[in-house]
PDB file of N, CA and C in Angstrom:
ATOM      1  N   UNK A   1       0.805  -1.188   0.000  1.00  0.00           N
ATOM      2  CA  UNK A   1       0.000   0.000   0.000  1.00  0.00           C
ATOM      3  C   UNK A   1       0.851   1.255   0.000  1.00  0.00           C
ATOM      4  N   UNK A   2       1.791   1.343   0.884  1.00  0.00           N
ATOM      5  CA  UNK A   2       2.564   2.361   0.857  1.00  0.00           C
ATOM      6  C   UNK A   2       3.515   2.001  -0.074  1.00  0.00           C
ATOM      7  N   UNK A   3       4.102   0.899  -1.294  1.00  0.00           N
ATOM      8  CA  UNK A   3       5.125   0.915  -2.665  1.00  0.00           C
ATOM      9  C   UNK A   3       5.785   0.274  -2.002  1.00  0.00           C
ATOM     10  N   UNK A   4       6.822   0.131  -3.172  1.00  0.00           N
ATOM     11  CA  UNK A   4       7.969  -0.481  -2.562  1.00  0.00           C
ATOM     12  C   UNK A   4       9.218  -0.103  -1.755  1.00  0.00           C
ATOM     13  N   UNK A   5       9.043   1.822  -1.768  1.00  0.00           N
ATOM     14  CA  UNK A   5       9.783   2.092  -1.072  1.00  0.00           C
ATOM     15  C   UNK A   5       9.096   3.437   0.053  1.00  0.00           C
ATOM     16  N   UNK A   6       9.048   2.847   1.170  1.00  0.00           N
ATOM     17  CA  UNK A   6       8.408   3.527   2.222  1.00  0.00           C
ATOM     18  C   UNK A   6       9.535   4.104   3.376  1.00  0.00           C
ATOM     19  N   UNK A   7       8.903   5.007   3.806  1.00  0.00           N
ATOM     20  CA  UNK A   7       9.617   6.456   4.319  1.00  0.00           C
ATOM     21  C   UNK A   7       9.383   5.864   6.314  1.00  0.00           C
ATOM     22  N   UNK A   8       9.721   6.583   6.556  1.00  0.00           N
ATOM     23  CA  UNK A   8       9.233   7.597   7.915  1.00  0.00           C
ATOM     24  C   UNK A   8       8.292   8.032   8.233  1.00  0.00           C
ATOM     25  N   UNK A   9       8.449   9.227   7.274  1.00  0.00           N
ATOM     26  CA  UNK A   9       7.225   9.966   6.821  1.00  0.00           C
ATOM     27  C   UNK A   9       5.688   9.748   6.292  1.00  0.00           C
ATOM     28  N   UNK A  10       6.113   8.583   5.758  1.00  0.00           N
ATOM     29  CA  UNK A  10       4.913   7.635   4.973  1.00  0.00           C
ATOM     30  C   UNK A  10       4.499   6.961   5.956  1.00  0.00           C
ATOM     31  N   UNK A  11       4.786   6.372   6.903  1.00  0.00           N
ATOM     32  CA  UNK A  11       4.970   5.532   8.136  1.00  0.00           C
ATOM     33  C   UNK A  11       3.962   6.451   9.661  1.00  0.00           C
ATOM     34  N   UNK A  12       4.046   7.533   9.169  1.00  0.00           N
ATOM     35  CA  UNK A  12       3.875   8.677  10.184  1.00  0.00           C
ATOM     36  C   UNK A  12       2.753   9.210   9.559  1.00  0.00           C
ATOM     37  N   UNK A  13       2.618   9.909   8.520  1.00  0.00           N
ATOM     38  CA  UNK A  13       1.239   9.826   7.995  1.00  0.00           C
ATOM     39  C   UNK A  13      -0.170   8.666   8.464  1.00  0.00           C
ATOM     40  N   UNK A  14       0.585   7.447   8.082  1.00  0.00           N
ATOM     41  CA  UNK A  14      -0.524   6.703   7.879  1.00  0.00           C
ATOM     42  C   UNK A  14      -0.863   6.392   8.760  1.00  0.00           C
ATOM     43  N   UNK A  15       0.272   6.369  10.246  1.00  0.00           N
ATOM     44  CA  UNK A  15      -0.543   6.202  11.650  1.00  0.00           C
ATOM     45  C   UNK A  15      -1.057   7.694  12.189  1.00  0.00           C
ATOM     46  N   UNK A  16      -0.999   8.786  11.622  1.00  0.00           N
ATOM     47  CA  UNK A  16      -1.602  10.151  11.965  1.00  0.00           C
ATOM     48  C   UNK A  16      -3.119   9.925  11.320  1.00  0.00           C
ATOM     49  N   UNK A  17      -3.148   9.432  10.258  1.00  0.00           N
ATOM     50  CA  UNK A  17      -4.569   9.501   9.371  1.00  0.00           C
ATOM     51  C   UNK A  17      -5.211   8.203  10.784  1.00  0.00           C
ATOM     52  N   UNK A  18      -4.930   7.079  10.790  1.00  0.00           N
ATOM     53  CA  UNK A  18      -5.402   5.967  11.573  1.00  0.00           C
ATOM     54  C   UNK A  18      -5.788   6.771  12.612  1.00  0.00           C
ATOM     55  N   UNK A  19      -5.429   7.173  13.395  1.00  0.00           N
ATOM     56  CA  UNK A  19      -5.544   7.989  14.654  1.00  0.00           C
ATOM     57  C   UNK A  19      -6.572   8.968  14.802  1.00  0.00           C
ATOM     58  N   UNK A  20      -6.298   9.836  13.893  1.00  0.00           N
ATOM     59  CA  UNK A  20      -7.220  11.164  13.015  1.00  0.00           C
ATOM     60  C   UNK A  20      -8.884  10.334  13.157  1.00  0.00           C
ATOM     61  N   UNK A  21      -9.028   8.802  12.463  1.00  0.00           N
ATOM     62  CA  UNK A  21      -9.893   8.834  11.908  1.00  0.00           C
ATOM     63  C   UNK A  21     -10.905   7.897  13.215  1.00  0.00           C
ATOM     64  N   UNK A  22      -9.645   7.056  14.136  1.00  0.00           N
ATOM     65  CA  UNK A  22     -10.368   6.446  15.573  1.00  0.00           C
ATOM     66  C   UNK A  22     -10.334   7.314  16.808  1.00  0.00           C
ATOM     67  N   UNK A  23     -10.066   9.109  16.328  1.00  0.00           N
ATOM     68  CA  UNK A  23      -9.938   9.873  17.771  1.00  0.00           C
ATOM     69  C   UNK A  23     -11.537   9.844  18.187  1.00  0.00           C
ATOM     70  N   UNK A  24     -12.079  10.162  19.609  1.00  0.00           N
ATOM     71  CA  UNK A  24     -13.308  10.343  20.110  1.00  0.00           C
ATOM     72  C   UNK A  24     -14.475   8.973  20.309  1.00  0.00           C
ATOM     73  N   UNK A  25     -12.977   7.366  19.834  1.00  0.00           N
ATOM     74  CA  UNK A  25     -13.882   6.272  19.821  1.00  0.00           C
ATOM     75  C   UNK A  25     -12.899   5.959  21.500  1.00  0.00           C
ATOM     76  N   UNK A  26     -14.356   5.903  22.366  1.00  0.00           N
ATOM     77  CA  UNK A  26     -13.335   5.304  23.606  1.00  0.00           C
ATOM     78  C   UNK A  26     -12.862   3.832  23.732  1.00  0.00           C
ATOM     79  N   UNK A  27     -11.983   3.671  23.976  1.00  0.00           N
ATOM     80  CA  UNK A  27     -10.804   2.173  23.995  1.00  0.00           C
ATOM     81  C   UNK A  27     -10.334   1.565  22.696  1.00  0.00           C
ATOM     82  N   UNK A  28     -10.402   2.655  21.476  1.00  0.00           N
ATOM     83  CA  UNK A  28      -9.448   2.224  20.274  1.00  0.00           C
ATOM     84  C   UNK A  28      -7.960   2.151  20.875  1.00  0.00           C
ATOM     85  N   UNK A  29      -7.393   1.236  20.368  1.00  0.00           N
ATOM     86  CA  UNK A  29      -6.202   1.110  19.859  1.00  0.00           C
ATOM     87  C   UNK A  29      -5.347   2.661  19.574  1.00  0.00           C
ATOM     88  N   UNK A  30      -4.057   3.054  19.710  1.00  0.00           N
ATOM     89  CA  UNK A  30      -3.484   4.117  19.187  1.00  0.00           C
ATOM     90  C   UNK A  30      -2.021   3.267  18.530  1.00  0.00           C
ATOM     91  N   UNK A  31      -1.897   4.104  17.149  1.00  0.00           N
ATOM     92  CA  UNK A  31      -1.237   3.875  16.350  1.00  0.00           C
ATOM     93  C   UNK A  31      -0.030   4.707  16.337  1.00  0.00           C
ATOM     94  N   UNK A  32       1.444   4.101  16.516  1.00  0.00           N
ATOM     95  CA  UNK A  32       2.408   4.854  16.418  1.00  0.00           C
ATOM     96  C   UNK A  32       3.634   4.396  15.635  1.00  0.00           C
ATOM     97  N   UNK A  33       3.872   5.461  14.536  1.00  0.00           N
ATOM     98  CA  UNK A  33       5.006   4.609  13.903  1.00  0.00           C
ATOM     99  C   UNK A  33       6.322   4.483  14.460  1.00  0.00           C
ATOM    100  N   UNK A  34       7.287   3.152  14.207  1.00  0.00           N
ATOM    101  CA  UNK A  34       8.214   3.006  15.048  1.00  0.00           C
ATOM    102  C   UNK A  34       9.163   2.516  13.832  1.00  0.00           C
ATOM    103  N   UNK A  35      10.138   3.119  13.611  1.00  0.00           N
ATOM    104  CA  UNK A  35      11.189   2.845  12.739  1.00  0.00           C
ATOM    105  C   UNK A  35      10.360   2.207  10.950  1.00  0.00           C
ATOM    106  N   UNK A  36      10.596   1.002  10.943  1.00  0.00           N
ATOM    107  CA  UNK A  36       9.892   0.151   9.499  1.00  0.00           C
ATOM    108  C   UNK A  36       8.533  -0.159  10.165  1.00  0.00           C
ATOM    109  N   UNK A  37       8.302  -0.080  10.793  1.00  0.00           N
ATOM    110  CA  UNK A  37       6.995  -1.008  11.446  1.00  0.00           C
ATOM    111  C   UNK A  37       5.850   0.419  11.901  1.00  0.00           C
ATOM    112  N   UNK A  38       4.922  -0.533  12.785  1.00  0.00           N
ATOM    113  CA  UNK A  38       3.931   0.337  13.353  1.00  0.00           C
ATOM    114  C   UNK A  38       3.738  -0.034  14.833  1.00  0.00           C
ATOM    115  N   UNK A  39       2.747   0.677  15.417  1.00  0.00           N
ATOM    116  CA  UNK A  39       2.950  -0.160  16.890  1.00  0.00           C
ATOM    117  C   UNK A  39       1.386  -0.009  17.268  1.00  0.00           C
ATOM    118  N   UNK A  40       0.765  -0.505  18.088  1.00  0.00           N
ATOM    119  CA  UNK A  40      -0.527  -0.613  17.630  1.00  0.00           C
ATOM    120  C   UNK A  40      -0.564  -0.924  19.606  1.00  0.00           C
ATOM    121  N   UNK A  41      -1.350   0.083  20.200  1.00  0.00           N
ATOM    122  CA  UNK A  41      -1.022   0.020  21.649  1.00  0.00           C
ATOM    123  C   UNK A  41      -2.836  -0.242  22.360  1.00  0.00           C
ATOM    124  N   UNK A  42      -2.885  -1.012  22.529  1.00  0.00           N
ATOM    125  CA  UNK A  42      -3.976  -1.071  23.398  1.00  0.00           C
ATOM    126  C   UNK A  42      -4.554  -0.383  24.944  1.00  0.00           C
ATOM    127  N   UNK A  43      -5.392  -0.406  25.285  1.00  0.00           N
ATOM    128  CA  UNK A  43      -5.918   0.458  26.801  1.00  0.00           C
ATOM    129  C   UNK A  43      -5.492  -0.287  27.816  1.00  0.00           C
ATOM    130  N   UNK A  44      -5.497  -1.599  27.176  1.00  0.00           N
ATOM    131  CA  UNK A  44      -4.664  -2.786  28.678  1.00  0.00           C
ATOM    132  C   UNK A  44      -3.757  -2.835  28.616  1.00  0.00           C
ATOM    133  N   UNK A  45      -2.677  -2.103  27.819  1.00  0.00           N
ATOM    134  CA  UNK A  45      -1.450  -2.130  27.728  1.00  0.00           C
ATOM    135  C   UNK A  45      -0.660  -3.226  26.679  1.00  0.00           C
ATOM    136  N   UNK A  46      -1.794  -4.017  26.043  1.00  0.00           N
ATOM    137  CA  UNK A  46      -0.791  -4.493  24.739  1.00  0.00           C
ATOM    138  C   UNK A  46      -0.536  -4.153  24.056  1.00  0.00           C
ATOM    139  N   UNK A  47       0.943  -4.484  23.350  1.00  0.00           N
ATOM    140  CA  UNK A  47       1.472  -3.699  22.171  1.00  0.00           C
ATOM    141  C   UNK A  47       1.572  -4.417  20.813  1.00  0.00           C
ATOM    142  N   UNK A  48       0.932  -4.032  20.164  1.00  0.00           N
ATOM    143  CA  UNK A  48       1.398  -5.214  18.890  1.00  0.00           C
ATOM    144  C   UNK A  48       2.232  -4.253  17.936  1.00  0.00           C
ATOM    145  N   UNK A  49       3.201  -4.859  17.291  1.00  0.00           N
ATOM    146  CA  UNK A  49       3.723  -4.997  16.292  1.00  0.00           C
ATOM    147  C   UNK A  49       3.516  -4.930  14.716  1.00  0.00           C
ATOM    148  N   UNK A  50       3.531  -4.091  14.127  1.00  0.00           N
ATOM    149  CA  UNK A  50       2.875  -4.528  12.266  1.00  0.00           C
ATOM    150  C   UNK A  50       3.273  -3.704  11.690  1.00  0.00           C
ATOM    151  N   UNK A  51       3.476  -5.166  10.350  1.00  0.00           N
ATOM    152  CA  UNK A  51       4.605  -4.117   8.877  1.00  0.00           C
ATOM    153  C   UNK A  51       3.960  -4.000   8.028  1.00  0.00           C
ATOM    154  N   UNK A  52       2.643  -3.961   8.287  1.00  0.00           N
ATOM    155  CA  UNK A  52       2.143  -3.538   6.958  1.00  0.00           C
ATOM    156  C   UNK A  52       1.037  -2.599   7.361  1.00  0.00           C
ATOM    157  N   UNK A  53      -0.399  -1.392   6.680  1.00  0.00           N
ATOM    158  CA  UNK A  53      -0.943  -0.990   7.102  1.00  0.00           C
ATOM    159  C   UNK A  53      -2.239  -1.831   7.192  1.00  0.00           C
ATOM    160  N   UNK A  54      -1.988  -3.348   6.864  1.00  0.00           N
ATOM    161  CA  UNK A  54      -3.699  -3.936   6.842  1.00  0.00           C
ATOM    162  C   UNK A  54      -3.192  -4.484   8.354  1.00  0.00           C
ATOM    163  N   UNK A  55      -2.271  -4.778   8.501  1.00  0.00           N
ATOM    164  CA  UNK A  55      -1.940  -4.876   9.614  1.00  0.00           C
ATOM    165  C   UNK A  55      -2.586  -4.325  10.805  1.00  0.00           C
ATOM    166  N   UNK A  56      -2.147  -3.487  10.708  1.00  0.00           N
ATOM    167  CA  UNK A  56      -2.558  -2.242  11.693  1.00  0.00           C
ATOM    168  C   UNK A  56      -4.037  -2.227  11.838  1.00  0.00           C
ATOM    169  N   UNK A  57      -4.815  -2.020  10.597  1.00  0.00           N
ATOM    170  CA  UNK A  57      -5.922  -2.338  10.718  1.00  0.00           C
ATOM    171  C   UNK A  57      -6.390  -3.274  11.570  1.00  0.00           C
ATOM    172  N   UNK A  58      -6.034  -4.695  10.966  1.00  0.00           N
ATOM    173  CA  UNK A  58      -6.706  -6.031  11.538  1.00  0.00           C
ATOM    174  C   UNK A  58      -6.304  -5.733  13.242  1.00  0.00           C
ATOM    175  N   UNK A  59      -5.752  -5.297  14.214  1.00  0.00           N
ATOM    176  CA  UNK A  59      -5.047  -5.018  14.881  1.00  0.00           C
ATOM    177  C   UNK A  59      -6.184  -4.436  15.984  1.00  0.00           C
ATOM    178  N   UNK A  60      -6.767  -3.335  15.155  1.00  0.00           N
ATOM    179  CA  UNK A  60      -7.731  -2.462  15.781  1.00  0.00           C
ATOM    180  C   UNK A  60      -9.268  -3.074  15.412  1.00  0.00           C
ATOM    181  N   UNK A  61      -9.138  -3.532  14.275  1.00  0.00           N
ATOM    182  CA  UNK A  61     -10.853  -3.557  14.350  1.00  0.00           C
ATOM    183  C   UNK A  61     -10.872  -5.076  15.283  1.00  0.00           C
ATOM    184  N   UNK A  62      -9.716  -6.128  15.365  1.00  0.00           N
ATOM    185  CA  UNK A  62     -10.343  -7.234  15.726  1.00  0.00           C
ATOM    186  C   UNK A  62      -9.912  -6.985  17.488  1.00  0.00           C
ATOM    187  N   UNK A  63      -9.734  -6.078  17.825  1.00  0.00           N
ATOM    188  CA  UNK A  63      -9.358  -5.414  19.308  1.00  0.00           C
ATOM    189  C   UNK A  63     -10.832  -5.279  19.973  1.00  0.00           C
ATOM    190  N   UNK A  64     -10.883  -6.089  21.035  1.00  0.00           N
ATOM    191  CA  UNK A  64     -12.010  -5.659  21.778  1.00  0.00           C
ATOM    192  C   UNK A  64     -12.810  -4.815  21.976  1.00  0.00           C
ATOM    193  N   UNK A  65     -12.080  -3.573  22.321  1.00  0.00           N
ATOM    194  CA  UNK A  65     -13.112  -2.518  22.530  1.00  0.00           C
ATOM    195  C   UNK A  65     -12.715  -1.703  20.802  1.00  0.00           C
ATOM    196  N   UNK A  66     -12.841  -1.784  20.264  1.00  0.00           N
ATOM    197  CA  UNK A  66     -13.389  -1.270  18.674  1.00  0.00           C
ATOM    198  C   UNK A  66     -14.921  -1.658  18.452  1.00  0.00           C
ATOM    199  N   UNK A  67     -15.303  -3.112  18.569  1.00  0.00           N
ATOM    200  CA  UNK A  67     -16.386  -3.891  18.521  1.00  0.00           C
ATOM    201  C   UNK A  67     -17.907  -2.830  19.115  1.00  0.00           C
ATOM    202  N   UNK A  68     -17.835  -2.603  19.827  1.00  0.00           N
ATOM    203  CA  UNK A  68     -18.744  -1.564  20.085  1.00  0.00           C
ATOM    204  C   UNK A  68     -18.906  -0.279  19.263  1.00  0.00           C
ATOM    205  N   UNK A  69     -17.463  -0.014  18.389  1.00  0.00           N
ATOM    206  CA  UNK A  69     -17.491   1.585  17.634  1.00  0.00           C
ATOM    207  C   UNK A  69     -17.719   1.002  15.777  1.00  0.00           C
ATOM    208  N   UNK A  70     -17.255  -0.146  15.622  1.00  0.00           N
ATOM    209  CA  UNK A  70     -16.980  -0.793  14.471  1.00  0.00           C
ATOM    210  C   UNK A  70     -17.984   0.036  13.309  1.00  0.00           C
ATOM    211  N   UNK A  71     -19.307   0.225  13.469  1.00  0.00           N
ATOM    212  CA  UNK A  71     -19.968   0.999  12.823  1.00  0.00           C
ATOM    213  C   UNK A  71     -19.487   2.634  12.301  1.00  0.00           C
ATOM    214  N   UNK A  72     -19.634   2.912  13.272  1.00  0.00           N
ATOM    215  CA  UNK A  72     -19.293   4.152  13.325  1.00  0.00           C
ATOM    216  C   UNK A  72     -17.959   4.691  12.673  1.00  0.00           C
ATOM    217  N   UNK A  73     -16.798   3.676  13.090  1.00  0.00           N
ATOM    218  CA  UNK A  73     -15.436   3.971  12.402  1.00  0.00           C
ATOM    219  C   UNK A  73     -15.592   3.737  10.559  1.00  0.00           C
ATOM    220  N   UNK A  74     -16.456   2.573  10.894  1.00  0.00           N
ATOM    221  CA  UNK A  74     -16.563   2.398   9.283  1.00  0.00           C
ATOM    222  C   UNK A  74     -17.382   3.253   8.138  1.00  0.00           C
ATOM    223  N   UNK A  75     -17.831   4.248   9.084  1.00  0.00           N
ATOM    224  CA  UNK A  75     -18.744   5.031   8.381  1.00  0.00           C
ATOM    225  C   UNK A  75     -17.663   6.310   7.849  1.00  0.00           C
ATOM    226  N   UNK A  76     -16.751   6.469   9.477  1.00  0.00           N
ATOM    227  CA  UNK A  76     -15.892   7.341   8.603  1.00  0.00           C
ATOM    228  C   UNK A  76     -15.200   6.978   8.007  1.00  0.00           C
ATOM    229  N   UNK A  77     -14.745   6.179   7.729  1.00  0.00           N
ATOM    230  CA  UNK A  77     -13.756   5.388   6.541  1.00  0.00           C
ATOM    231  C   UNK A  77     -14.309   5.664   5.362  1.00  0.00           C
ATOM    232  N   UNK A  78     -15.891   5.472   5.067  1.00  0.00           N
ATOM    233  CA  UNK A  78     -16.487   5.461   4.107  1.00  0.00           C
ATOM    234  C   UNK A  78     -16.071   7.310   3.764  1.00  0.00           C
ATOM    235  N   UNK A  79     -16.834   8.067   4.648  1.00  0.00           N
ATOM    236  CA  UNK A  79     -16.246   9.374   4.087  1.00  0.00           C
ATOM    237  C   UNK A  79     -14.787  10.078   3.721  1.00  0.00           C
ATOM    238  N   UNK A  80     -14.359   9.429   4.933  1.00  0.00           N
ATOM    239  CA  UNK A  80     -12.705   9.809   4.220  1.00  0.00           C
ATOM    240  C   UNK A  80     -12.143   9.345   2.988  1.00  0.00           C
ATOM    241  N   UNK A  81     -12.312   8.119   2.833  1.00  0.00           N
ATOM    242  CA  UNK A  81     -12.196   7.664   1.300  1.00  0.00           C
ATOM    243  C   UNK A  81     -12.755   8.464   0.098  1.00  0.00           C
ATOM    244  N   UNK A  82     -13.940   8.791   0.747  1.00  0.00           N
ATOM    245  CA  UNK A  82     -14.549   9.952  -0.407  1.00  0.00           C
ATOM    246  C   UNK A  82     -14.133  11.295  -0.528  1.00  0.00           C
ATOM    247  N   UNK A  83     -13.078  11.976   0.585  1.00  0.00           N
ATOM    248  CA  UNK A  83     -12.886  13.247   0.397  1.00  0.00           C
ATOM    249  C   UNK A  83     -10.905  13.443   0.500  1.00  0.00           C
ATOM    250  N   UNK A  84     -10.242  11.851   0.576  1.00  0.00           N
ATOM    251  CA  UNK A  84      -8.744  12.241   0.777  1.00  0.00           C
ATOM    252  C   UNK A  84      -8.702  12.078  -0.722  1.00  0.00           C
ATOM    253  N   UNK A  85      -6.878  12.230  -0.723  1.00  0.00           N
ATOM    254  CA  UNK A  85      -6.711  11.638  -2.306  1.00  0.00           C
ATOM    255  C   UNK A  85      -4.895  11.086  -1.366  1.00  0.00           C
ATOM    256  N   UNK A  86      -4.114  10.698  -2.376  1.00  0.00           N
ATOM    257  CA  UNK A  86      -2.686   9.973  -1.919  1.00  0.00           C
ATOM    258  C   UNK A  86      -3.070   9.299  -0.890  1.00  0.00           C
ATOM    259  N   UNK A  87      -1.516   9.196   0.022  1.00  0.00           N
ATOM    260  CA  UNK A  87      -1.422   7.977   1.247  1.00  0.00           C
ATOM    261  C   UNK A  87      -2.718   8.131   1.919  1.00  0.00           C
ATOM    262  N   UNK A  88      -3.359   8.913   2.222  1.00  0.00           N
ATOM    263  CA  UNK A  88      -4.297   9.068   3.355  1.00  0.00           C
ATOM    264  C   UNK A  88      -5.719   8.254   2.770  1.00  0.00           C
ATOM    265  N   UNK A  89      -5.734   8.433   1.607  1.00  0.00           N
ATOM    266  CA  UNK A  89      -6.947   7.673   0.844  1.00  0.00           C
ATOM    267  C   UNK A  89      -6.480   6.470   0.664  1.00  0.00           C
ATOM    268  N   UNK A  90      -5.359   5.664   0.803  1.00  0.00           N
ATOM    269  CA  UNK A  90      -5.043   4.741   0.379  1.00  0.00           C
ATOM    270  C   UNK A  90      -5.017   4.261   1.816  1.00  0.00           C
ATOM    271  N   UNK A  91      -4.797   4.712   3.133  1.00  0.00           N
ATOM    272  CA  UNK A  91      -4.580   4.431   4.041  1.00  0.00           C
ATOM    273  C   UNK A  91      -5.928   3.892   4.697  1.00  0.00           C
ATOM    274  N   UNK A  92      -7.617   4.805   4.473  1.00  0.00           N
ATOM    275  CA  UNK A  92      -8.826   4.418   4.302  1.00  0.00           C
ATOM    276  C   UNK A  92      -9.202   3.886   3.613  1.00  0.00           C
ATOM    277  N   UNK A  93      -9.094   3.499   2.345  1.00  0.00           N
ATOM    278  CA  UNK A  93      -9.738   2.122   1.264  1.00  0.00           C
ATOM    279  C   UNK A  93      -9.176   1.245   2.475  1.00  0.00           C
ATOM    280  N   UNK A  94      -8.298   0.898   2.405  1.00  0.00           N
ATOM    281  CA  UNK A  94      -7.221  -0.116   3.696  1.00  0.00           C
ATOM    282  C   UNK A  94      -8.600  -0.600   4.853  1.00  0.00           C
ATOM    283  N   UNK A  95      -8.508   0.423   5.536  1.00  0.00           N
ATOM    284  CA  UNK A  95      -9.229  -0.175   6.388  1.00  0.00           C
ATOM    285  C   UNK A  95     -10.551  -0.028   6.485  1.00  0.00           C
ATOM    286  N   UNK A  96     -10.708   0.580   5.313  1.00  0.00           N
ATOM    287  CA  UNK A  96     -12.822   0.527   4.950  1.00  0.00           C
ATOM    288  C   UNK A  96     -12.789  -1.258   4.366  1.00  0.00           C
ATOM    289  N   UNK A  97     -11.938  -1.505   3.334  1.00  0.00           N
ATOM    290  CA  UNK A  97     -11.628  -2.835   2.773  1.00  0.00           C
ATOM    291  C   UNK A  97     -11.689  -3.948   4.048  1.00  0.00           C
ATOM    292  N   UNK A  98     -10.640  -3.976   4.817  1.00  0.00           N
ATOM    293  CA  UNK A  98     -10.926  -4.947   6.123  1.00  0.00           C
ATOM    294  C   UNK A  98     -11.325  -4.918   7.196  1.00  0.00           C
ATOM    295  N   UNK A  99     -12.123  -3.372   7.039  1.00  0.00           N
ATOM    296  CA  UNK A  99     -13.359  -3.311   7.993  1.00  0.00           C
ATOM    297  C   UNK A  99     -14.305  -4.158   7.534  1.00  0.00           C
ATOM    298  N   UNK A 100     -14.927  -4.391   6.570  1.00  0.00           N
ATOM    299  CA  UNK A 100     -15.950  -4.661   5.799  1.00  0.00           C
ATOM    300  C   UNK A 100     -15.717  -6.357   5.700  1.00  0.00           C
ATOM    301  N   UNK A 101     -14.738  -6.666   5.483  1.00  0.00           N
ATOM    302  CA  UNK A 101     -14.725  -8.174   5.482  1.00  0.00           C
ATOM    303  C   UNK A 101     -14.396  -8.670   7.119  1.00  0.00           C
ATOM    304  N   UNK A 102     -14.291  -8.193   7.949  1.00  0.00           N
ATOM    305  CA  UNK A 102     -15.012  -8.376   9.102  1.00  0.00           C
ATOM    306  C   UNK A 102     -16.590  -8.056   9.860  1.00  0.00           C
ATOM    307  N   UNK A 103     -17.308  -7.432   8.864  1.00  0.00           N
ATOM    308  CA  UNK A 103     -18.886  -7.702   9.545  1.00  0.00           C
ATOM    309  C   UNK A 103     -19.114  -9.093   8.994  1.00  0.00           C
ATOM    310  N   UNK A 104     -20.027  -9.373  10.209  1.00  0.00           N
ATOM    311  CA  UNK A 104     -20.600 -10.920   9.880  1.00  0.00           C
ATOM    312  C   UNK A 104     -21.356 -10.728   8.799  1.00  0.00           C
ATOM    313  N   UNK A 105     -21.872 -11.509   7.604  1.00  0.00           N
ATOM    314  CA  UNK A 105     -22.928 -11.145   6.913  1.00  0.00           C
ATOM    315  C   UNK A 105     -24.189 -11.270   6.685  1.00  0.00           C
ATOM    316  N   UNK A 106     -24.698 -11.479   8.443  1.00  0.00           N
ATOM    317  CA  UNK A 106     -25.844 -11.279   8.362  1.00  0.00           C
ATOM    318  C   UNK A 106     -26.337 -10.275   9.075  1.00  0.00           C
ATOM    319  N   UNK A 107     -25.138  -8.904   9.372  1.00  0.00           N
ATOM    320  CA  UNK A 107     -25.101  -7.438   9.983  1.00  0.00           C
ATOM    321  C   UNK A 107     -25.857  -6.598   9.235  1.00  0.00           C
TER     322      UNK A 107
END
């Protein structure tokens, strides 16, 4: 998602947009980039690890307390996708994409 050659910066974006887009959901996950990777910090204090941004995703939506906001995040996903363009839109298809193949389908 982020090419074949990814930054810092690119790295830092895409956990600023992640963040940006789960602020005001109580007990998301917070996203911080850490060198090549991401870090994906939970309210109980777990930390996960991830090199990629679906990563990160799967990370947060399959995180306990998301499950209660899951709607709602996915709604803004839906709008941000409709109003970014570059990493940040690519960063929401991302997790509108494996938001969506995590509702059950009979939601």
């Amino acid at each position: 998602m982020l090419g074949p050659i990814s930054t810092l910066r690119h790295r830092l974006i895409a956990a600023q947009t992640i963040n940006a887009l789960c602020h005001g959901l109580p007990g998301i996950p917070n996203v911080q980039a850490a060198g090549d990777s991401w870090l994906v910090r939970g309210m109980t204090g777990t930390v996960i690890q991830c090199a990629t941004v679906n990563d990160v995703w799967l990370a947060i939506l399959q995180d306990p307390a998301a499950l209660p906001h899951r709607d709602r995040l996915l709604q803004r996903l839906q709008a941000r996708a409709r109003s970014e363009t570059g990493l940040a839109l690519n960063v929401a298809t991302s997790g509108l994409r494996i938001g969506s193949s995590l509702v059950p389908e009979d939601a």
